[in-house]
N, C-alpha and C. Protein backbone atom coordinates (compact mmCIF):
# COMPACT_ATOMS: atom_id res chain seq x y z
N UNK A 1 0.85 -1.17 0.00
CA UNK A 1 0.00 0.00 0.00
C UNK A 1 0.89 1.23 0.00
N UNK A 2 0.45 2.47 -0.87
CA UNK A 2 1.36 3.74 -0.82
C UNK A 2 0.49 4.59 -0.50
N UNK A 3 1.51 5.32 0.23
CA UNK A 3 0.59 6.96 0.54
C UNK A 3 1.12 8.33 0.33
N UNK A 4 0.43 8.99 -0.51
CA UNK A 4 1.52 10.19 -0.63
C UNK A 4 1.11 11.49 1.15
N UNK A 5 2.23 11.10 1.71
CA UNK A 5 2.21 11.70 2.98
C UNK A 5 2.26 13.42 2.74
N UNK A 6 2.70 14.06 2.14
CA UNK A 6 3.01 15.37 1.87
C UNK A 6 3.21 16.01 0.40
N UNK A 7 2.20 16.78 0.17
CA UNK A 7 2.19 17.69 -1.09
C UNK A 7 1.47 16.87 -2.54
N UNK A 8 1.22 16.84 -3.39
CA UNK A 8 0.72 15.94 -4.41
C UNK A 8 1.72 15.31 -5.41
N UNK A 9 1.30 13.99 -6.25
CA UNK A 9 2.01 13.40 -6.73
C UNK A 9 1.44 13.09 -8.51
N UNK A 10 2.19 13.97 -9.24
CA UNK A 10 1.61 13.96 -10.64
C UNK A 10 1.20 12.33 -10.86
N UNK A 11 0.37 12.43 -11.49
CA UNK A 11 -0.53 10.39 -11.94
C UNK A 11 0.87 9.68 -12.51
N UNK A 12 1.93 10.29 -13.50
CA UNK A 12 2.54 9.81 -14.07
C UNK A 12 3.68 9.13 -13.37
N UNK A 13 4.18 10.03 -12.32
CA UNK A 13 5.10 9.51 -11.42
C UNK A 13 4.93 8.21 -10.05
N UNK A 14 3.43 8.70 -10.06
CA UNK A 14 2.69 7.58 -9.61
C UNK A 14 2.45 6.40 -9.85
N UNK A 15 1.90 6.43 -11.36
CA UNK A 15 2.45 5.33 -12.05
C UNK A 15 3.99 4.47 -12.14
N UNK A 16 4.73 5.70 -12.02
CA UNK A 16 6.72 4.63 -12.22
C UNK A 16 6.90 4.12 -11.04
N UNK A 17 6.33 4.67 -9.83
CA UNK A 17 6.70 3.88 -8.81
C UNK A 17 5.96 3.18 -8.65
N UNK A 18 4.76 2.84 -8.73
CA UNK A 18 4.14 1.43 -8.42
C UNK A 18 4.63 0.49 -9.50
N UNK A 19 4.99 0.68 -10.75
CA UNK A 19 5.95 0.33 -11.52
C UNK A 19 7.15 -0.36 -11.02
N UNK A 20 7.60 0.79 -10.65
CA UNK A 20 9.52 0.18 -9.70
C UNK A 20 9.26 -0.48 -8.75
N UNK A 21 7.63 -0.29 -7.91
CA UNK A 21 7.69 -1.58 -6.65
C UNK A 21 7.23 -2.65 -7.00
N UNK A 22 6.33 -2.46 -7.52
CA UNK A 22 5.96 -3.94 -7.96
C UNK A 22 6.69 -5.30 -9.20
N UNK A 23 7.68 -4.18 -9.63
CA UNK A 23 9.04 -4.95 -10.27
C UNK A 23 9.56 -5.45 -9.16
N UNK A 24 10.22 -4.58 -7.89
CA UNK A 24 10.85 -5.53 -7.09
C UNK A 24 10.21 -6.51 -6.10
N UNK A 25 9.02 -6.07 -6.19
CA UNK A 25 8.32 -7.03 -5.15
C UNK A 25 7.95 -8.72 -5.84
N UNK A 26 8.30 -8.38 -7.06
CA UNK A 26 8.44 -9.56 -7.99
C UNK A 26 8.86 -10.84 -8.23
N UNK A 27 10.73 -10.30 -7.62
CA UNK A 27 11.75 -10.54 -8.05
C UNK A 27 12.00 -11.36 -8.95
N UNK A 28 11.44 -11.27 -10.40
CA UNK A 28 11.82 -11.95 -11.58
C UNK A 28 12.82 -11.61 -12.43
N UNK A 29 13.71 -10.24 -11.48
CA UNK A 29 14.92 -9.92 -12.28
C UNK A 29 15.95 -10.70 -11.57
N UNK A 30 15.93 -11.71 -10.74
CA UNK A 30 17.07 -11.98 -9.97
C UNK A 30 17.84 -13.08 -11.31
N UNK A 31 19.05 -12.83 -11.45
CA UNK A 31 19.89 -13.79 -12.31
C UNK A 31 21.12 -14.91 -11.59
N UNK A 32 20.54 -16.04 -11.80
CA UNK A 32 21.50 -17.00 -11.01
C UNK A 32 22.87 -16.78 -12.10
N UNK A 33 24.45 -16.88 -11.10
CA UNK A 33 25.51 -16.58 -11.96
C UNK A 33 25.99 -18.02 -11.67
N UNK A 34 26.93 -18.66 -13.02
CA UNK A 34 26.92 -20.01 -12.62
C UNK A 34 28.48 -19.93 -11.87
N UNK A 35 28.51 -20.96 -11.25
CA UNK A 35 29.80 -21.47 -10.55
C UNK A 35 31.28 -20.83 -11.68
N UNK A 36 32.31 -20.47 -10.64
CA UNK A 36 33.22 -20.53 -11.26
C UNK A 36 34.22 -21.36 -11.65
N UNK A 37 34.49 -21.04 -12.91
CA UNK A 37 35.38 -22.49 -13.78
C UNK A 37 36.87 -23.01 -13.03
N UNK A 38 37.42 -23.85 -13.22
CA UNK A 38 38.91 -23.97 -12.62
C UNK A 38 39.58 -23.82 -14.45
N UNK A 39 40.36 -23.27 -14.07
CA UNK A 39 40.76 -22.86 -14.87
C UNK A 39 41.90 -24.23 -15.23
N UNK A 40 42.58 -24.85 -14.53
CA UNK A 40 43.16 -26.28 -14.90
C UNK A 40 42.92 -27.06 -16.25
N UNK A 41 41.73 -26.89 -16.87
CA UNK A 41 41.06 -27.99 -17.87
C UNK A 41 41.02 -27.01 -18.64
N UNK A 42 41.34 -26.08 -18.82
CA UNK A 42 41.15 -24.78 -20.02
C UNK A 42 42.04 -25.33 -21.24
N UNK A 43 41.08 -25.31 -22.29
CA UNK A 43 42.04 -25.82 -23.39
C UNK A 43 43.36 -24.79 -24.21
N UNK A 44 43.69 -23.58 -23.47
CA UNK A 44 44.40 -22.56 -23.83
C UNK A 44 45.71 -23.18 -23.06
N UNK A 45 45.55 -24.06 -21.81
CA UNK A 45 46.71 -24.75 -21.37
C UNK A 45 47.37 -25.49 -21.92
N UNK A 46 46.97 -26.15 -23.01
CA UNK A 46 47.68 -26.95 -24.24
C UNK A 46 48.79 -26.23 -25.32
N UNK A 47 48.31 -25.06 -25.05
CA UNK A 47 49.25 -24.11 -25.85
C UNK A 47 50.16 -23.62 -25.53
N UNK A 48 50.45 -23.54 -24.51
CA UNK A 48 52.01 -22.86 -23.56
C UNK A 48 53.01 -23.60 -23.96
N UNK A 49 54.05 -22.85 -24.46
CA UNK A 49 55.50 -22.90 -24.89
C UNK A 49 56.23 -24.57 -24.03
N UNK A 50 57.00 -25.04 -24.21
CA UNK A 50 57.44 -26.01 -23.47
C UNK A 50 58.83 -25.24 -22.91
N UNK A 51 59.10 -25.91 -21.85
CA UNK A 51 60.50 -25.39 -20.71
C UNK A 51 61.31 -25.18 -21.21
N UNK A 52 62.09 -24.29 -21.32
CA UNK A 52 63.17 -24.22 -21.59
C UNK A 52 64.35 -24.39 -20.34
N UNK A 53 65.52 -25.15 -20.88
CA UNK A 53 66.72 -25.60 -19.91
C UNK A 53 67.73 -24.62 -20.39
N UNK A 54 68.51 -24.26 -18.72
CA UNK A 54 69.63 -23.10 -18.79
C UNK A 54 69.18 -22.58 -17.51
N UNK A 55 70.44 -21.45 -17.37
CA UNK A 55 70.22 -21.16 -15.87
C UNK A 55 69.28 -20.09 -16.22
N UNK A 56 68.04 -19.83 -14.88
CA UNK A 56 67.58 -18.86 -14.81
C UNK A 56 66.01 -19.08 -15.30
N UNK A 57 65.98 -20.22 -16.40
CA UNK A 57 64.86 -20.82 -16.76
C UNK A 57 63.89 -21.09 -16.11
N UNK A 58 64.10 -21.91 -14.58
CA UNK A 58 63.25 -22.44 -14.29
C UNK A 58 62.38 -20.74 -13.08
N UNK A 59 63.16 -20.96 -13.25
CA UNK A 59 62.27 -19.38 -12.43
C UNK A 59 61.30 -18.26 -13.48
N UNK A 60 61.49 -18.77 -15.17
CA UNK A 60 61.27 -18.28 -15.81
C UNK A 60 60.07 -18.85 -16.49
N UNK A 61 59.80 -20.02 -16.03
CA UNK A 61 58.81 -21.33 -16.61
C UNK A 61 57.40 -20.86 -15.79
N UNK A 62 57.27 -20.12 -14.88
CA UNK A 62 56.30 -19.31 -13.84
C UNK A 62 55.60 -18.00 -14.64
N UNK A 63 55.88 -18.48 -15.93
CA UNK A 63 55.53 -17.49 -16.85
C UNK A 63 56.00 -15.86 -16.45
């Protein structure tokens, strides 16, 4: 229920907010976000350079 407590409320604006409440009182905008991926099984991991040997390398293999 709404009440305009103080001063008047043009019909139109009246209208957007029972509009905007009764959208949220709805909630048919809520969007489930899905789980996040592991990134482990990403097929872009198949593509990385192979090791290189020499000093300094392996600290360098950490991309």
């Amino acid at each position: 229920m709404l009440r305009v407590v103080h001063g008047e409320l043009p019909p139109e604006h009246l209208a957007a907010l029972v509009a905007v409440v009764a959208a949220r009182a709805s909630g048919g905008g809520a969007v489930e976000r899905p789980a996040p991926r592991s990134e482990w099984g990403h097929p872009a991991r198949a593509h990385r350079a192979p090791h290189r040997v020499g000093p300094g390398q392996w600290r360098a293999s950490a991309w």
